[in-house]
Protein backbone atom coordinates (compact mmCIF):
# COMPACT_ATOMS: atom_id res chain seq x y z
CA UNK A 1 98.58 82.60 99.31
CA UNK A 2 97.94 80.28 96.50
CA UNK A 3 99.11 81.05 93.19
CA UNK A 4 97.12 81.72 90.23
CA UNK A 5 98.19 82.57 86.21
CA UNK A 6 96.19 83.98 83.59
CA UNK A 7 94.83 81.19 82.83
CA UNK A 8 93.54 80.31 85.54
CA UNK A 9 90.82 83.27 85.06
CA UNK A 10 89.96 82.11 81.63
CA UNK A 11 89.25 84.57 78.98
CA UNK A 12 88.04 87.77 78.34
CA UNK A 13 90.92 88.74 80.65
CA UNK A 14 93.68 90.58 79.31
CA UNK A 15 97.06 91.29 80.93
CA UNK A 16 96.07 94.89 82.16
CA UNK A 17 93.26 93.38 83.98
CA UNK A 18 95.05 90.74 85.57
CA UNK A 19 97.21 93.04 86.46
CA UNK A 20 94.60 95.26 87.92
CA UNK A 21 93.09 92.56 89.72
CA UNK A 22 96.00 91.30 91.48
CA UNK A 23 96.52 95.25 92.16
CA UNK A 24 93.79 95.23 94.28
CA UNK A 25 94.03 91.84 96.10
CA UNK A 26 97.54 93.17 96.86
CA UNK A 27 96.72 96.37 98.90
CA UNK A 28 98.05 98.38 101.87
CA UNK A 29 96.41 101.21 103.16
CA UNK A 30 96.22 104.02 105.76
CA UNK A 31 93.30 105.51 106.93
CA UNK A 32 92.22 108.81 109.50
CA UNK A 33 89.28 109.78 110.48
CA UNK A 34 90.66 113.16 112.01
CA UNK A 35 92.62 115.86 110.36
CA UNK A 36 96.05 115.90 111.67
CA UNK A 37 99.96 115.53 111.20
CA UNK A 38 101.17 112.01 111.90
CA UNK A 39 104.78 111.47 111.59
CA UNK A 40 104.60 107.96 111.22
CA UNK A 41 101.68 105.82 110.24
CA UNK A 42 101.72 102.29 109.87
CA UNK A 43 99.75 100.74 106.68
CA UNK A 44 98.34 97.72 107.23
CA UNK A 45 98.05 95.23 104.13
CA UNK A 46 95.41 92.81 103.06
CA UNK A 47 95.42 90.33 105.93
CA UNK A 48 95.86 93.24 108.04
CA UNK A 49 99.99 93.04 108.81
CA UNK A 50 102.33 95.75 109.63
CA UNK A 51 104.31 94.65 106.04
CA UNK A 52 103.28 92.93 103.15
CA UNK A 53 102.30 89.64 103.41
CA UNK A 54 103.55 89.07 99.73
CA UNK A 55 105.79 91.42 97.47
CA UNK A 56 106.21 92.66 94.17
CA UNK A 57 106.09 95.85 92.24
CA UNK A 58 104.52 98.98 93.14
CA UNK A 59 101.63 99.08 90.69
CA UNK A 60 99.72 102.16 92.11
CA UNK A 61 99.16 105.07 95.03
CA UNK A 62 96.75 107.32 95.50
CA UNK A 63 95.31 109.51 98.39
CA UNK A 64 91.49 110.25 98.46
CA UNK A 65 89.95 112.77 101.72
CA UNK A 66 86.27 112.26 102.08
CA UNK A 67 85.99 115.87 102.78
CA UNK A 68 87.00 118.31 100.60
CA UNK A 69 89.69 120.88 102.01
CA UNK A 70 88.79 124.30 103.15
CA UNK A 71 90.56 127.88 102.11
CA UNK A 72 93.85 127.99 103.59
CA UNK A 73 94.08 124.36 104.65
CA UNK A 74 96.24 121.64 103.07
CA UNK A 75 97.60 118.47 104.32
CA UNK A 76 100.70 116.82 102.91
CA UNK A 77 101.17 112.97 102.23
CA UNK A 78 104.29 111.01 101.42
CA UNK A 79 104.28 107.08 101.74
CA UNK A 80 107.90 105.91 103.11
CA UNK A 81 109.16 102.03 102.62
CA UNK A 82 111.35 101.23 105.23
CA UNK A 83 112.19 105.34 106.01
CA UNK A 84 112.42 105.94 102.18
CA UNK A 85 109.75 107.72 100.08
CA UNK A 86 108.72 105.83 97.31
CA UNK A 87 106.80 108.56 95.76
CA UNK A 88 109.24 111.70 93.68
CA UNK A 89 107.35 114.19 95.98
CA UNK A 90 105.14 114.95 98.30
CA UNK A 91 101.62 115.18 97.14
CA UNK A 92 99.87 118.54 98.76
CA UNK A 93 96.14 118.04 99.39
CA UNK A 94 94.37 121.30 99.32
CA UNK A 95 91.09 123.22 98.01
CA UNK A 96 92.34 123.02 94.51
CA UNK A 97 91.46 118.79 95.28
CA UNK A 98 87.84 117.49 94.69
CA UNK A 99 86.61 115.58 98.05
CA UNK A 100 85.83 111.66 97.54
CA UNK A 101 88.26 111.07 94.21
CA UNK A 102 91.77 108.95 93.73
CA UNK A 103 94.31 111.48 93.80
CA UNK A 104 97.32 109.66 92.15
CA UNK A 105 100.80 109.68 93.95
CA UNK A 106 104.17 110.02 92.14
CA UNK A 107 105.86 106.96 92.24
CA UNK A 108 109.23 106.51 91.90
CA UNK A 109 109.65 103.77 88.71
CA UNK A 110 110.20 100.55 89.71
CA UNK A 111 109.20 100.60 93.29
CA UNK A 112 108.46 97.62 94.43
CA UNK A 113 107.17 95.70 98.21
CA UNK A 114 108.27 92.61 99.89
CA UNK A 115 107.57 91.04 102.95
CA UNK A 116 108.95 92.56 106.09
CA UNK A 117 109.02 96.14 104.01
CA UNK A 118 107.56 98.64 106.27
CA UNK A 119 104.96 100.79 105.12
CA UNK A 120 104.13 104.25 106.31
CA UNK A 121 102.51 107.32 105.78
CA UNK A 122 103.42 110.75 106.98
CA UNK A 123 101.09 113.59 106.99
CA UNK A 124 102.01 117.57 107.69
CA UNK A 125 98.61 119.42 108.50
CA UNK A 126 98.13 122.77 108.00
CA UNK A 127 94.80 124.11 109.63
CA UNK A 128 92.22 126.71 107.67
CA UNK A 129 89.16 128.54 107.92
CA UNK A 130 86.89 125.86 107.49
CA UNK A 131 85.59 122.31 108.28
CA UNK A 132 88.61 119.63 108.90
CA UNK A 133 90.07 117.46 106.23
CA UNK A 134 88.74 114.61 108.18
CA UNK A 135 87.91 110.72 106.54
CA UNK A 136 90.90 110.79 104.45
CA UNK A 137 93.12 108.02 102.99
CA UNK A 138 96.42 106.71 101.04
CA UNK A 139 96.68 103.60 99.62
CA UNK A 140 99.61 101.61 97.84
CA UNK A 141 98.65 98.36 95.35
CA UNK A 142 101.15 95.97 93.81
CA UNK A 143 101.54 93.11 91.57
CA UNK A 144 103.66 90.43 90.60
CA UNK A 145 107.43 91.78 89.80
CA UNK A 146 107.91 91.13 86.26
């Protein structure tokens, strides 16, 4: 990937959204259309790859299900690097969640990505009384390691 500074963008670009920028160009994610546990889900990054194609630090993660969870139902996420969470819990997705926003995901400071890393996401589904947590998604972004 070619390199690029600050200046490079000219101005009225600040640091936070330079570093929001490259947040986004840097991007894995993991997505499932059907409500169910996975043990071990592969995210894909930006070119799609099963690792990064280039590292850095952990900038953000969020989950976000398309459909918003029924009584009784919940669905747990937990993003692993190499077999280690990089998140200080588990994030439980239930009806107390609004359908279609970012839920963030606990990040353990100073994670960070490099190539060859490999990404996953686990999920533990528990069935309700009502429509399927279907369409949902996590997502990891990073930037440049300071």
């Amino acid at each position: 990937m070619t390199e690029f500074t600050k200046r490079d963008l000219h101005t009225p670009f600040n640091e936070k959204t330079l570093t929001r920028l490259w947040g986004v160009m840097h991007r894995a994610r993991n997505e499932q259309t059907v409500a169910a546990s996975l043990a071990t889900s592969p995210m894909s990054g930006a070119n799609p790859a099963p690792s990064p194609p280039v590292g850095g630090t952990v900038l953000s993660a969020f989950f976000v299900s398309r459909v918003a969870a029924a009584a009784g139902e919940s669905m747990t996420v937990d993003v692993l690097k190499n077999g280690v969470s990089i998140l200080t819990g588990v994030l439980t997705f239930d009806a107390t969640k609004a359908a279609g926003e970012q839920v963030p995901l606990s990040l353990v400071p100073g994670a960070t990505v490099k190539t060859g890393d490999a990404l996953v996401v686990t999920r533990v589904y528990v069935a309700g009384g009502g429509p399927t947590m279907a369409q949902n998604g996590a997502f990891v972004e990073w930037g440049p390691s300071k």
